[in-house]
C-alpha atoms as a PDB file:
ATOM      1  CA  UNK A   1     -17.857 139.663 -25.871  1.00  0.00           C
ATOM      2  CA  UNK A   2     -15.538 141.192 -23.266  1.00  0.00           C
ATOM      3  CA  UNK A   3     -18.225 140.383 -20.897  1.00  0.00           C
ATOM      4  CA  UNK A   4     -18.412 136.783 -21.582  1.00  0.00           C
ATOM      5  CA  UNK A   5     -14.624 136.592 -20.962  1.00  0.00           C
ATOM      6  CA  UNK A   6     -14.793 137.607 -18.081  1.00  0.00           C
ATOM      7  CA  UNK A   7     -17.514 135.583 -16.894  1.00  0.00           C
ATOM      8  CA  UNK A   8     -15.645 132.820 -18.281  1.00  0.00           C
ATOM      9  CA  UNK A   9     -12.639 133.484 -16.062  1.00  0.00           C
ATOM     10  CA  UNK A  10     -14.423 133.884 -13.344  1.00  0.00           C
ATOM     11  CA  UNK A  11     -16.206 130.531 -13.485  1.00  0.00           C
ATOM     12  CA  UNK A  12     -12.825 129.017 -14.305  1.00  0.00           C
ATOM     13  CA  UNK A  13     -11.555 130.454 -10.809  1.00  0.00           C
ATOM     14  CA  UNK A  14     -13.931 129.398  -8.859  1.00  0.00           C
ATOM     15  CA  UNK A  15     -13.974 125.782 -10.264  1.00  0.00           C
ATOM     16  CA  UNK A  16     -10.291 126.035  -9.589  1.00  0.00           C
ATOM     17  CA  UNK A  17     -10.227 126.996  -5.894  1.00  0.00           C
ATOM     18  CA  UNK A  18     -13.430 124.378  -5.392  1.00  0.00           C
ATOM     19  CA  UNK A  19     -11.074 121.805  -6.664  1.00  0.00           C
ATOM     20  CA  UNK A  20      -7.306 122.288  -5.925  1.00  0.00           C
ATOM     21  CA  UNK A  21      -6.147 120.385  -2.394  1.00  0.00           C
ATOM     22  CA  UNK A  22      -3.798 121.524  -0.334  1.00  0.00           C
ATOM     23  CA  UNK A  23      -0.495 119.813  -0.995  1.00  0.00           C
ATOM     24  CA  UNK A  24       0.135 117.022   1.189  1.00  0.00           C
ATOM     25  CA  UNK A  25       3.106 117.564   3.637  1.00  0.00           C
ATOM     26  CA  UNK A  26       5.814 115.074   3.980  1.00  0.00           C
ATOM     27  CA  UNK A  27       4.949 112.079   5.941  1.00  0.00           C
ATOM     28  CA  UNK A  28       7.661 112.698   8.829  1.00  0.00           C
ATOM     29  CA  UNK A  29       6.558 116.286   9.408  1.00  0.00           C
ATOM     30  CA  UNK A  30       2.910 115.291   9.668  1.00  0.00           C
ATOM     31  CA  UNK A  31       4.162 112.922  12.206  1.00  0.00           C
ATOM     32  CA  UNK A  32       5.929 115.175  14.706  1.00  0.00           C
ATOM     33  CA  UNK A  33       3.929 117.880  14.706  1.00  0.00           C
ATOM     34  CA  UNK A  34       5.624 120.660  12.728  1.00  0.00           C
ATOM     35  CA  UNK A  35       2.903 121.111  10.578  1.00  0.00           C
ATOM     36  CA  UNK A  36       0.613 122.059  13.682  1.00  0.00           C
ATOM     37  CA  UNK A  37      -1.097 125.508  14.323  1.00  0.00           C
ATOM     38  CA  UNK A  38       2.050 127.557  16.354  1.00  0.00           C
ATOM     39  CA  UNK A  39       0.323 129.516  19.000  1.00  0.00           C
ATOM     40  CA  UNK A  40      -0.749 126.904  21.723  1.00  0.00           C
ATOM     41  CA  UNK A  41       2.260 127.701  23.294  1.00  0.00           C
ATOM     42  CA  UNK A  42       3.167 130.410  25.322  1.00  0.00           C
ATOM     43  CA  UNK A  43       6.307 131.864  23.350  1.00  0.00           C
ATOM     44  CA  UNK A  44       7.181 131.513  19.722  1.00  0.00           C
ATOM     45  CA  UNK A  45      10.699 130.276  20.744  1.00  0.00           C
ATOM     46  CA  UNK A  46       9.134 127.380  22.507  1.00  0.00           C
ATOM     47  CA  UNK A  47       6.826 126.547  20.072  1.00  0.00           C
ATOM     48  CA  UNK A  48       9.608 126.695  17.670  1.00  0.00           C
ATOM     49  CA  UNK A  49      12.056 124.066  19.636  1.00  0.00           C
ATOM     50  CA  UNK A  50       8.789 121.985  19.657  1.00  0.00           C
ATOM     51  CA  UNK A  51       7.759 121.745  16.026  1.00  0.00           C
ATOM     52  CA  UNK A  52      11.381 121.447  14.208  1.00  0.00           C
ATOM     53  CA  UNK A  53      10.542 117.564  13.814  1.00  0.00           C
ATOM     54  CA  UNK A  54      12.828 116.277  16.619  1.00  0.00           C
ATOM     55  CA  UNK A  55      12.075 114.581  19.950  1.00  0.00           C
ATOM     56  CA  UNK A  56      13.636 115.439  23.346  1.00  0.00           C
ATOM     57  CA  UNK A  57      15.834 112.461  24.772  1.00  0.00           C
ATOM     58  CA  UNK A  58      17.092 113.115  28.139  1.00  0.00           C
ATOM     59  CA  UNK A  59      19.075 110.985  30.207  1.00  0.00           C
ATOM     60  CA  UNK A  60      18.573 110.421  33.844  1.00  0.00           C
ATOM     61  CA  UNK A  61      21.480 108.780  36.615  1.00  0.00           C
ATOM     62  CA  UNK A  62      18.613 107.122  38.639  1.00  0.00           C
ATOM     63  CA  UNK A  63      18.371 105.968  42.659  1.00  0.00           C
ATOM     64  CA  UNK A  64      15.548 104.191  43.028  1.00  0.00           C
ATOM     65  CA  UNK A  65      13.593 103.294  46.459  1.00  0.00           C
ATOM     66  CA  UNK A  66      12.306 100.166  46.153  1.00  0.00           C
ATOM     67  CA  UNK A  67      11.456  97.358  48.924  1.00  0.00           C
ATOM     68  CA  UNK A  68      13.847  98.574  52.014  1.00  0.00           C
ATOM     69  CA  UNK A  69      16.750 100.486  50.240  1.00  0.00           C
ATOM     70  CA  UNK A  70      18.051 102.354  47.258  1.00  0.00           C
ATOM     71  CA  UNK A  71      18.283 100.965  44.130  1.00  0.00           C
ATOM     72  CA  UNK A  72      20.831 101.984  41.080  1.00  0.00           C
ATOM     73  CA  UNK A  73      19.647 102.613  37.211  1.00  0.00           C
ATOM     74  CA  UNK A  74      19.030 104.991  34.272  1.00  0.00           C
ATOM     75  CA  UNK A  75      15.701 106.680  33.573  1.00  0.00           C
ATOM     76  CA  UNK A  76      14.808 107.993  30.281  1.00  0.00           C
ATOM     77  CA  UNK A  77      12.552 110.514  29.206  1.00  0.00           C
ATOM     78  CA  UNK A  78      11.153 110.687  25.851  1.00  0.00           C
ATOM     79  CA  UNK A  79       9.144 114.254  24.840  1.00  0.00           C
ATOM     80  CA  UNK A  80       7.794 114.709  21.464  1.00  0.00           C
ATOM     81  CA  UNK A  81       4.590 116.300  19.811  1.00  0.00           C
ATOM     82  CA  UNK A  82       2.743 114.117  17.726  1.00  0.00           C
ATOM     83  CA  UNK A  83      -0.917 114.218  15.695  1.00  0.00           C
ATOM     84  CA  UNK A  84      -3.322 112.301  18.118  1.00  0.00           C
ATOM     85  CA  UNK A  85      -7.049 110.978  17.247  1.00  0.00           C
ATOM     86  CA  UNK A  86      -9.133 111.992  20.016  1.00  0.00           C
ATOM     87  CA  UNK A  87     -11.854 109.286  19.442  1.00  0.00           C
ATOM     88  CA  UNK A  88      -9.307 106.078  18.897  1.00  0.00           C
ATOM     89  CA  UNK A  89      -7.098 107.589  21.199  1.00  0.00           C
ATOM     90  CA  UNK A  90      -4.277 106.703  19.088  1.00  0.00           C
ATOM     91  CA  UNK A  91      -1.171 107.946  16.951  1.00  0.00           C
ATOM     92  CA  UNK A  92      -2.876 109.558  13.837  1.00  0.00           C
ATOM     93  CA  UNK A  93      -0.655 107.689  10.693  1.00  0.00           C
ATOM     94  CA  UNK A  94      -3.501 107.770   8.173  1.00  0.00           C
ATOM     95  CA  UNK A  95      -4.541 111.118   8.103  1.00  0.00           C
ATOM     96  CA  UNK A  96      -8.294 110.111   6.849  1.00  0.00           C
ATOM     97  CA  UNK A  97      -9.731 110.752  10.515  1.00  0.00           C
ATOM     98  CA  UNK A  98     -10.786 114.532  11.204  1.00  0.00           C
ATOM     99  CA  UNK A  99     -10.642 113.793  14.933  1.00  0.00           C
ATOM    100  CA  UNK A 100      -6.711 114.893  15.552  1.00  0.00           C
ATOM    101  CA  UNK A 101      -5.229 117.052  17.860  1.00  0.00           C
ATOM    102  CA  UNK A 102      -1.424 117.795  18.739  1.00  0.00           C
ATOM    103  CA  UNK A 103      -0.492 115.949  21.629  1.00  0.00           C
ATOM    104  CA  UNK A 104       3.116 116.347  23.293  1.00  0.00           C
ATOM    105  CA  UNK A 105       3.779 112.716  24.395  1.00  0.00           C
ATOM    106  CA  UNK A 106       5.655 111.734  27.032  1.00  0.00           C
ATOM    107  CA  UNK A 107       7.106 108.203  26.854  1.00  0.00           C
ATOM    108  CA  UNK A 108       9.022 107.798  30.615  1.00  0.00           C
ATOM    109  CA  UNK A 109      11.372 104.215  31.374  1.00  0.00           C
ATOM    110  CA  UNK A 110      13.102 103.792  34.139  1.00  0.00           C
ATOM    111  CA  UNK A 111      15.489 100.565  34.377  1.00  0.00           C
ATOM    112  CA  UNK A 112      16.688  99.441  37.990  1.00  0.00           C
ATOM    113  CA  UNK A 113      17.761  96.277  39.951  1.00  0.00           C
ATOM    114  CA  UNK A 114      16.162  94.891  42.782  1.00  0.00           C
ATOM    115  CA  UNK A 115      18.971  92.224  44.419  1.00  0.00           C
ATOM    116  CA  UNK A 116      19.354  89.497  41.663  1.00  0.00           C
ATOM    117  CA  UNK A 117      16.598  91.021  39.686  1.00  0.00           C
ATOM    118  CA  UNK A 118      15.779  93.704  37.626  1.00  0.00           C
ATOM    119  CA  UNK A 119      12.403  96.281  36.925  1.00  0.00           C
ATOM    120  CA  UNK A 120      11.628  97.609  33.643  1.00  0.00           C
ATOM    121  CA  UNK A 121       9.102 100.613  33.854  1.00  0.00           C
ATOM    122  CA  UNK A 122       7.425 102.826  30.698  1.00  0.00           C
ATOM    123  CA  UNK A 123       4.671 105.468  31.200  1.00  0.00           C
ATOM    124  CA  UNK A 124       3.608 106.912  28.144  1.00  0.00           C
ATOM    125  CA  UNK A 125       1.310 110.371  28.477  1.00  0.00           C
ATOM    126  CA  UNK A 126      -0.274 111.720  25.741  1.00  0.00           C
ATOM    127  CA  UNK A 127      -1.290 115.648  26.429  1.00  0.00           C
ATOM    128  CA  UNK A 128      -2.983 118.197  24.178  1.00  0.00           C
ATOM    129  CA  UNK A 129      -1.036 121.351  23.545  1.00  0.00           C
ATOM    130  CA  UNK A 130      -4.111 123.369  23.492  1.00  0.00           C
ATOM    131  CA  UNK A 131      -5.487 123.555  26.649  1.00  0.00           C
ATOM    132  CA  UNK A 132      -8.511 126.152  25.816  1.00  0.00           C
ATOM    133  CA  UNK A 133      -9.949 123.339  23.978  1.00  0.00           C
ATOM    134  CA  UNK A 134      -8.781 120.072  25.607  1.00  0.00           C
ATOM    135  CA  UNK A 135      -7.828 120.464  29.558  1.00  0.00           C
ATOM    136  CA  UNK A 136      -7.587 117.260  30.036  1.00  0.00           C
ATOM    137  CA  UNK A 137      -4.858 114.560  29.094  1.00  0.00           C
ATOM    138  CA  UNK A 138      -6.313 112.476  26.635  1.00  0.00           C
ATOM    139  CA  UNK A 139      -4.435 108.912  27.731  1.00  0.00           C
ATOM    140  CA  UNK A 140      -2.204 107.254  30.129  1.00  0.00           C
ATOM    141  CA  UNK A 141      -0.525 103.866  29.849  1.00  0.00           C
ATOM    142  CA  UNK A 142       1.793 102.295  32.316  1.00  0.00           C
ATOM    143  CA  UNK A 143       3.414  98.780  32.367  1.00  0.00           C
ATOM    144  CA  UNK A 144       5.750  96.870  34.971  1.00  0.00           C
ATOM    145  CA  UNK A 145       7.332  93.966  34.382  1.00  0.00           C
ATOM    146  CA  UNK A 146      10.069  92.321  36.630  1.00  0.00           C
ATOM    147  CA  UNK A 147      11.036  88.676  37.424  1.00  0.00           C
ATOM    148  CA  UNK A 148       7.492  87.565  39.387  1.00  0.00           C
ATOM    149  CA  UNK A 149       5.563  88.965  36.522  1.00  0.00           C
ATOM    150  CA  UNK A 150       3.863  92.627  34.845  1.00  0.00           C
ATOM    151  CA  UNK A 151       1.317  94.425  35.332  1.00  0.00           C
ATOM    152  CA  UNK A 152      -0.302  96.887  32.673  1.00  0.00           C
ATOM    153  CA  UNK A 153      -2.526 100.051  33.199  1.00  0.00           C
ATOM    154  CA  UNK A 154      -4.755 101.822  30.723  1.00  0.00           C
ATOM    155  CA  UNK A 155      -6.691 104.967  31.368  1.00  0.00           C
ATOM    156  CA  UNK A 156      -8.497 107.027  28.395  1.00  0.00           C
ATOM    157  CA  UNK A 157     -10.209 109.969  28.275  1.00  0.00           C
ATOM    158  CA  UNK A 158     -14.039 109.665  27.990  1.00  0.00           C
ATOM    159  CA  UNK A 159     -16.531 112.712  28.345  1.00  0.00           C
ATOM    160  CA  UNK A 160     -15.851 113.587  32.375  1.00  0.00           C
ATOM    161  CA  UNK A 161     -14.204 110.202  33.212  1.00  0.00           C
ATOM    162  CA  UNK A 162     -11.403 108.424  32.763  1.00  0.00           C
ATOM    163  CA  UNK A 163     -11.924 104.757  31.941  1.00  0.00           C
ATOM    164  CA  UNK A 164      -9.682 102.485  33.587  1.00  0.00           C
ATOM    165  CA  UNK A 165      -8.735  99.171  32.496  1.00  0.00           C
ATOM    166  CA  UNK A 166      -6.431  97.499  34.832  1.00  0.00           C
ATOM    167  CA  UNK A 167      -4.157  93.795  34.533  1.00  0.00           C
ATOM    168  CA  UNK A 168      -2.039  92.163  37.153  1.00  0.00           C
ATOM    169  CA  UNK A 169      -0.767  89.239  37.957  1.00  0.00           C
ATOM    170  CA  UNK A 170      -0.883  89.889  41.442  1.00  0.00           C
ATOM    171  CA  UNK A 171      -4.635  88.542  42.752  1.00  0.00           C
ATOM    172  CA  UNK A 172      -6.044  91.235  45.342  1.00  0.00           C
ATOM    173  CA  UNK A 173      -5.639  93.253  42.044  1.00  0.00           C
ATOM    174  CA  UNK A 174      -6.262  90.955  38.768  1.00  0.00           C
ATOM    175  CA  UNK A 175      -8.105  92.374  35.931  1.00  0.00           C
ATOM    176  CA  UNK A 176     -10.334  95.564  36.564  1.00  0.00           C
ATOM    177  CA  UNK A 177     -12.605  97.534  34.574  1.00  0.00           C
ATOM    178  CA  UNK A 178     -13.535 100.752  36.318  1.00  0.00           C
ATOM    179  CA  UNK A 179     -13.654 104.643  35.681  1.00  0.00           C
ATOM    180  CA  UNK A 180     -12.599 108.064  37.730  1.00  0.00           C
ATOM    181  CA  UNK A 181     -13.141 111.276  37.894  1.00  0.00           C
ATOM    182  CA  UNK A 182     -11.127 113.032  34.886  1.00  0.00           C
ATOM    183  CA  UNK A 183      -9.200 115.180  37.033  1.00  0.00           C
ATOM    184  CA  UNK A 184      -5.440 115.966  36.822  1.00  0.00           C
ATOM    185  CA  UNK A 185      -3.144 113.124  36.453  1.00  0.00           C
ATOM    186  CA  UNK A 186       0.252 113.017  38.645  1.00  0.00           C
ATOM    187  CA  UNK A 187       1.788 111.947  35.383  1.00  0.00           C
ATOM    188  CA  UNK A 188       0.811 114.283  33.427  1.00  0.00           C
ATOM    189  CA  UNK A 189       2.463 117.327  35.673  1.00  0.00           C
ATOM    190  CA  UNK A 190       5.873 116.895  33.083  1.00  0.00           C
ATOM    191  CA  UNK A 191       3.909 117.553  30.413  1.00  0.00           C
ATOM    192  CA  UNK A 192       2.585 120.378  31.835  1.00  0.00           C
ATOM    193  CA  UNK A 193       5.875 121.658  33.188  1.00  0.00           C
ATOM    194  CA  UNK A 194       7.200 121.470  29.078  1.00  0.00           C
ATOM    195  CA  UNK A 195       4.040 123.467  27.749  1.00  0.00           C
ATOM    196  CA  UNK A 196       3.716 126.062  30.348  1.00  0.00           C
ATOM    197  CA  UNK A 197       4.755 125.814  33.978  1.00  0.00           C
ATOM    198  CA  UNK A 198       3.210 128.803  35.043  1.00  0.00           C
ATOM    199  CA  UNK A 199      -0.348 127.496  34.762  1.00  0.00           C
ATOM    200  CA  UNK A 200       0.061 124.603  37.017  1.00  0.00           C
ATOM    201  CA  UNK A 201      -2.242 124.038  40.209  1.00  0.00           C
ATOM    202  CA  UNK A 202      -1.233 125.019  43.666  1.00  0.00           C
ATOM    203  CA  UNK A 203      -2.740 125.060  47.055  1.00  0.00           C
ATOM    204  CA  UNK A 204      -5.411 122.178  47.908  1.00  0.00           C
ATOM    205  CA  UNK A 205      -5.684 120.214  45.034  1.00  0.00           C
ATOM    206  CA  UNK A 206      -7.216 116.486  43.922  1.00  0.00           C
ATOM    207  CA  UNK A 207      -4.815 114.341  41.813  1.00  0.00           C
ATOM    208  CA  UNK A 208      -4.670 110.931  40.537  1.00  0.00           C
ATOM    209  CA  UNK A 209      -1.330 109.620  41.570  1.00  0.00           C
ATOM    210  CA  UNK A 210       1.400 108.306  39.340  1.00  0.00           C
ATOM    211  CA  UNK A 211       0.485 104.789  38.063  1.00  0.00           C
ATOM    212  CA  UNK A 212       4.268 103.437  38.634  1.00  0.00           C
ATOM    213  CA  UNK A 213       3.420 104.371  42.422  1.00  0.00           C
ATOM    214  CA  UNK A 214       0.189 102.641  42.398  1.00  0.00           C
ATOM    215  CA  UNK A 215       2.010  99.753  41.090  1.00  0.00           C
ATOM    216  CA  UNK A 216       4.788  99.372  42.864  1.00  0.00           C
ATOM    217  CA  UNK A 217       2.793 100.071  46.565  1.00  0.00           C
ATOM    218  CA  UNK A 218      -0.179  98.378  45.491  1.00  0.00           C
ATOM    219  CA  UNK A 219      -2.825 100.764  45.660  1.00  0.00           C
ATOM    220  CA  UNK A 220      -6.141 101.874  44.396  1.00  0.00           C
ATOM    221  CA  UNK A 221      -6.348 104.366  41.350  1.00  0.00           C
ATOM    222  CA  UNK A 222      -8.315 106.909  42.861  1.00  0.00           C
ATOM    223  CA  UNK A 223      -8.361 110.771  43.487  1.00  0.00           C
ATOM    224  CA  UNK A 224      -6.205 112.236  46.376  1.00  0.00           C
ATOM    225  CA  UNK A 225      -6.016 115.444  48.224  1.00  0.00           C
ATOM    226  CA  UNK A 226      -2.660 116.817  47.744  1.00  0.00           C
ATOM    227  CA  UNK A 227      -1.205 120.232  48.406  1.00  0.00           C
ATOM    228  CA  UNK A 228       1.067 121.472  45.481  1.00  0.00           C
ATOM    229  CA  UNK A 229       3.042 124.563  45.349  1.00  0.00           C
ATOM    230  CA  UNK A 230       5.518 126.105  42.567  1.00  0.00           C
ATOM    231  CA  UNK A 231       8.832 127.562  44.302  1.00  0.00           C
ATOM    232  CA  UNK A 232      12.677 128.426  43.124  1.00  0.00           C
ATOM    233  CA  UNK A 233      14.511 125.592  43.554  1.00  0.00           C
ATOM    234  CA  UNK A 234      17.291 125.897  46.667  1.00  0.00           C
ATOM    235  CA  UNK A 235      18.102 122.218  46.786  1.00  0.00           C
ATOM    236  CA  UNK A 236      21.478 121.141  46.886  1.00  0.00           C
ATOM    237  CA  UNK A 237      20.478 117.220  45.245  1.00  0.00           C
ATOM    238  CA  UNK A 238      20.057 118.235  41.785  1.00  0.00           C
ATOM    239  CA  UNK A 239      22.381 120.918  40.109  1.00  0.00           C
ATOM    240  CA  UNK A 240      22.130 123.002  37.677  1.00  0.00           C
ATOM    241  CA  UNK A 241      21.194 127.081  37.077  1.00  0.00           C
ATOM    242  CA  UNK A 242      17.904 129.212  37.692  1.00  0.00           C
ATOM    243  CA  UNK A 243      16.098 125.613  38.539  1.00  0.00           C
ATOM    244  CA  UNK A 244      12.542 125.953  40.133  1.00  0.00           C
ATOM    245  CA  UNK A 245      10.479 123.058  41.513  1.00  0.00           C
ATOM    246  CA  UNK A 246       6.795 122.117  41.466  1.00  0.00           C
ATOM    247  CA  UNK A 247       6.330 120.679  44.647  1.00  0.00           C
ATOM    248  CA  UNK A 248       3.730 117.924  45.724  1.00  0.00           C
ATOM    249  CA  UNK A 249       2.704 116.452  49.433  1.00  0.00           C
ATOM    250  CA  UNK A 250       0.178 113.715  49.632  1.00  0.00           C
ATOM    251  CA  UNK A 251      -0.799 113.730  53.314  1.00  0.00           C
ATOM    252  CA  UNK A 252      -2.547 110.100  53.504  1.00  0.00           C
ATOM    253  CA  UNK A 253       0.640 108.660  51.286  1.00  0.00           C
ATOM    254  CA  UNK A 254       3.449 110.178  53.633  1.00  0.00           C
ATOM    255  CA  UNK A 255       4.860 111.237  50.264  1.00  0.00           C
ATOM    256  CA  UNK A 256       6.310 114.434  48.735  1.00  0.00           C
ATOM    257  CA  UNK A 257       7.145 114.580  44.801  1.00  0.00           C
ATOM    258  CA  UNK A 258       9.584 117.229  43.726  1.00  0.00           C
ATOM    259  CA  UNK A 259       9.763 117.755  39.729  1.00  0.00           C
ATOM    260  CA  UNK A 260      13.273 119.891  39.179  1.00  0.00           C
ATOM    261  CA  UNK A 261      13.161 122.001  35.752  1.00  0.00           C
ATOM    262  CA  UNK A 262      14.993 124.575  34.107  1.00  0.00           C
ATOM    263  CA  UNK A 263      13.281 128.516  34.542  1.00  0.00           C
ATOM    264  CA  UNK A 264      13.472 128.952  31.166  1.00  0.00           C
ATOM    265  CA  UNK A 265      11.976 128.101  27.912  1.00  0.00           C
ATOM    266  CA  UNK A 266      11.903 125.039  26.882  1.00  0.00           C
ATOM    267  CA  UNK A 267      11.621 123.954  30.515  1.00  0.00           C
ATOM    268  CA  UNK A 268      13.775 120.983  30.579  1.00  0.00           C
ATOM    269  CA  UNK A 269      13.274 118.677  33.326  1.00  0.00           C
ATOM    270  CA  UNK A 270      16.497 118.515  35.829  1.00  0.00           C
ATOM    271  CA  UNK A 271      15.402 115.413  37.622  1.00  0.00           C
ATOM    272  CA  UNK A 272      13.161 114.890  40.813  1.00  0.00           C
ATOM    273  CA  UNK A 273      12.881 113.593  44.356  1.00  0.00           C
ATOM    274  CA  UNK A 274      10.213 111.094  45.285  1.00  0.00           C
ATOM    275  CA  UNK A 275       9.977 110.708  49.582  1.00  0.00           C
ATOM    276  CA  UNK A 276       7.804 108.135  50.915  1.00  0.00           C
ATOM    277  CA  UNK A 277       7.776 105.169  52.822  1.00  0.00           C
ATOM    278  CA  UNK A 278       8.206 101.879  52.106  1.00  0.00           C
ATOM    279  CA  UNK A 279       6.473  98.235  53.451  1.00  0.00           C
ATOM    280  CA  UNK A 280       8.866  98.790  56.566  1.00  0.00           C
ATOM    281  CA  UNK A 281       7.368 102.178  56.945  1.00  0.00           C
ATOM    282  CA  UNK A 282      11.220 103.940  56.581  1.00  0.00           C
ATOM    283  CA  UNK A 283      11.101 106.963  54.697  1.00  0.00           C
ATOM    284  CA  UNK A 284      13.728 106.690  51.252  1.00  0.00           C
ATOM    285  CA  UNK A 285      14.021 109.348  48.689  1.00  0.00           C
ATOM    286  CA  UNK A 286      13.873 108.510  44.910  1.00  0.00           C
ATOM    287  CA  UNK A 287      16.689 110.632  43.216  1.00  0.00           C
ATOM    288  CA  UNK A 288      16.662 111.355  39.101  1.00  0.00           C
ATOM    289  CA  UNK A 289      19.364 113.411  38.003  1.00  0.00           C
ATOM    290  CA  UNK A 290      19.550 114.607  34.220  1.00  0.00           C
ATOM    291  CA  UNK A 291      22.983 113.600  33.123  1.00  0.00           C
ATOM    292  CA  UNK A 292      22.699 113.727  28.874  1.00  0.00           C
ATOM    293  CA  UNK A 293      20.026 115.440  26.469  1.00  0.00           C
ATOM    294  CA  UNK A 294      19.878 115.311  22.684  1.00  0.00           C
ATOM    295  CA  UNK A 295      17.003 116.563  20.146  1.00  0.00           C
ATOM    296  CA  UNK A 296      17.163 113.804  17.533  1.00  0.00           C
ATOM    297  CA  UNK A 297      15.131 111.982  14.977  1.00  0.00           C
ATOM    298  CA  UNK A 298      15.556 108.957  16.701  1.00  0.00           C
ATOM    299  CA  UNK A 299      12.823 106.782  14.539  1.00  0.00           C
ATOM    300  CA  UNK A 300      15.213 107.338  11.721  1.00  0.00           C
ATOM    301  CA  UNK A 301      18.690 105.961  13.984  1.00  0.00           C
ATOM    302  CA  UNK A 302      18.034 102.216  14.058  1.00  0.00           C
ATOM    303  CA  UNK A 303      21.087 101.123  11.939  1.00  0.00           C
ATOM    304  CA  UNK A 304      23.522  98.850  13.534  1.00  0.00           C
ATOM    305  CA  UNK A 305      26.097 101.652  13.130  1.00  0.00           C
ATOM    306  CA  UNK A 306      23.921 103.852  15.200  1.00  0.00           C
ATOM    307  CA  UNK A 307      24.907 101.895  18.431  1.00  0.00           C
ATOM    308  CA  UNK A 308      27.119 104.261  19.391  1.00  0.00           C
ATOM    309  CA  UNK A 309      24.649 107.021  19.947  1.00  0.00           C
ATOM    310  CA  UNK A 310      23.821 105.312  22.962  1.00  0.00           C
ATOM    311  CA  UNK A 311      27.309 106.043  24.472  1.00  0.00           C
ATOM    312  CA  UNK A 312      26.782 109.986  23.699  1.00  0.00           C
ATOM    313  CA  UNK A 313      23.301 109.705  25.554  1.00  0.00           C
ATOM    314  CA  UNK A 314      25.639 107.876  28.488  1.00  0.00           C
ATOM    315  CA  UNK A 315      23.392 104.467  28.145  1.00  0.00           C
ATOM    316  CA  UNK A 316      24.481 101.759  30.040  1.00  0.00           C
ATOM    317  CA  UNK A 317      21.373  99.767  31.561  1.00  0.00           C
ATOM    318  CA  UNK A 318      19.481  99.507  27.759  1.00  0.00           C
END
């Protein structure tokens, strides 16, 4: 008899374990990542400052080099990690799809007059946090729109390319359909910067450049040699303590990007410098300056009486 007991109980455990689910957690926390696997960062403190269910909102006083002089705005950047499906390529919200990875998304506006009119620019990066297992951003989307008209750029991961789908209103560059090499992406380089900075590539590189620059100078989407170095940063343009810069020439552009960011964990970016020419081949300097930052639930701060958040985040152009 005391054999059949415990025979009994042993069946009984087993059907339990086959059966019992893990508990679902709440819906906010699946969506922001804090429910994702912790070591895919570098240190526990910045994996901790990542998964806490808040995104990064950083504010950015803005001097923009457009047509032939400099421009005043804002520029906002928006970091958070989120559960991505790697075969829709989109925001996981159903949690049915096996396919998910953590992504730390990048959504970058920058608002700016031009004269009588104004630009309105978004980039949106999405960027696994596990780079063992996915080295390469998964998408890219970038979208203009000013008084003559917008433009919108797609690019999505696929095997060793990136497919490209392209709109404009402009006609040399209309609608386009076409794919590229899946190497690193200029806009990615932030994300990169937030996850580790360390692991970033120097000397003679290939990049694809930043879509808003490919926009706004009307050029093809394709890879470019580039020479990119990570030094301490001795500037006197953007301020602030222990800063180091990741450093990017583009010989057949004329252009050097400088990304400013903090030395230590969790890498916030300072601002950056963007030297080029323009159509009247004078070289200008794009200047982004971080002037506010906040970790907030913002998805959850859409009440009229949440207005005047905007005024602690210094908002004036949104």
């Amino acid at each position: 008899m005391k054999n059949i007991i415990i025979v009994i109980g042993a069946v009984v455990i087993t059907l339990f374990f086959c059966f019992w689910k893990t508990p679902d957690l709440p819906l906010d926390e699946k969506k922001h990542g804090v429910a994702a696997i912790a070591d895919t960062l570098p240190t526990d403190a910045l994996s901790n400052y990542w998964y806490q269910g808040k995104a990064e909102v950083t504010r950015y006083e803005l001097t923009q080099h457009r047509y032939r002089g400099l421009h005043k705005g804002e520029a906002v950047m928006v970091f958070v990690t989120e559960d991505f499906l790697t075969d829709k390529q989109v925001k996981n919200e159903k949690y049915t799809n096996p396919n998910s990875v953590l992504v730390l998304k990048n959504n970058a506006i920058r608002k700016f007059d031009t004269g009588i009119y104004d630009y309105s620019v978004m980039g949106s990066v999405f960027t696994p946090v596990g780079r063992a297992d996915y080295p390469h951003t998964l998408k890219l989307t970038n979208t203009v729109q000013e008084w003559c008209g917008q433009t919108y750029l797609q690019v999505n991961l696929k095997d060793k390319l990136y497919e490209t789908n392209s709109y404009s209103y402009f006609e040399n560059e209309a609608d386009e359909r076409f794919s590229v090499p899946a190497i690193p992406l200029e806009d990615e380089l932030y994300n990169r910067i937030r996850i580790n900075p360390d692991k970033l590539p120097q000397g003679d590189i290939e990049l694809l450049p930043g879509a808003m620059y490919v926009r706004l100078m009307h050029i093809d989407f394709k890879p470019l040699k580039a020479v990119a170095a990570l030094d301490t940063y001795s500037g006197k343009e953007i301020k602030g303590k222990d800063l180091r810069v990741y450093r990017l020439q583009y010989p057949s552009l004329n252009r050097t990007l400088e990304i400013v960011f903090e030395a230590a964990p969790p890498y916030r970016i300072a601002g950056w410098l963007d030297t080029h020419p323009s159509f009247d081949k004078q070289l200008r300097t794009t200047i982004a300056r971080s002037t506010h930052t906040t970790l907030t639930d913002y998805w959850n701060k859409n009440n009229v009486e949440d207005v005047s958040l905007r005024k602690k985040l210094g908002l004036s152009t949104y």
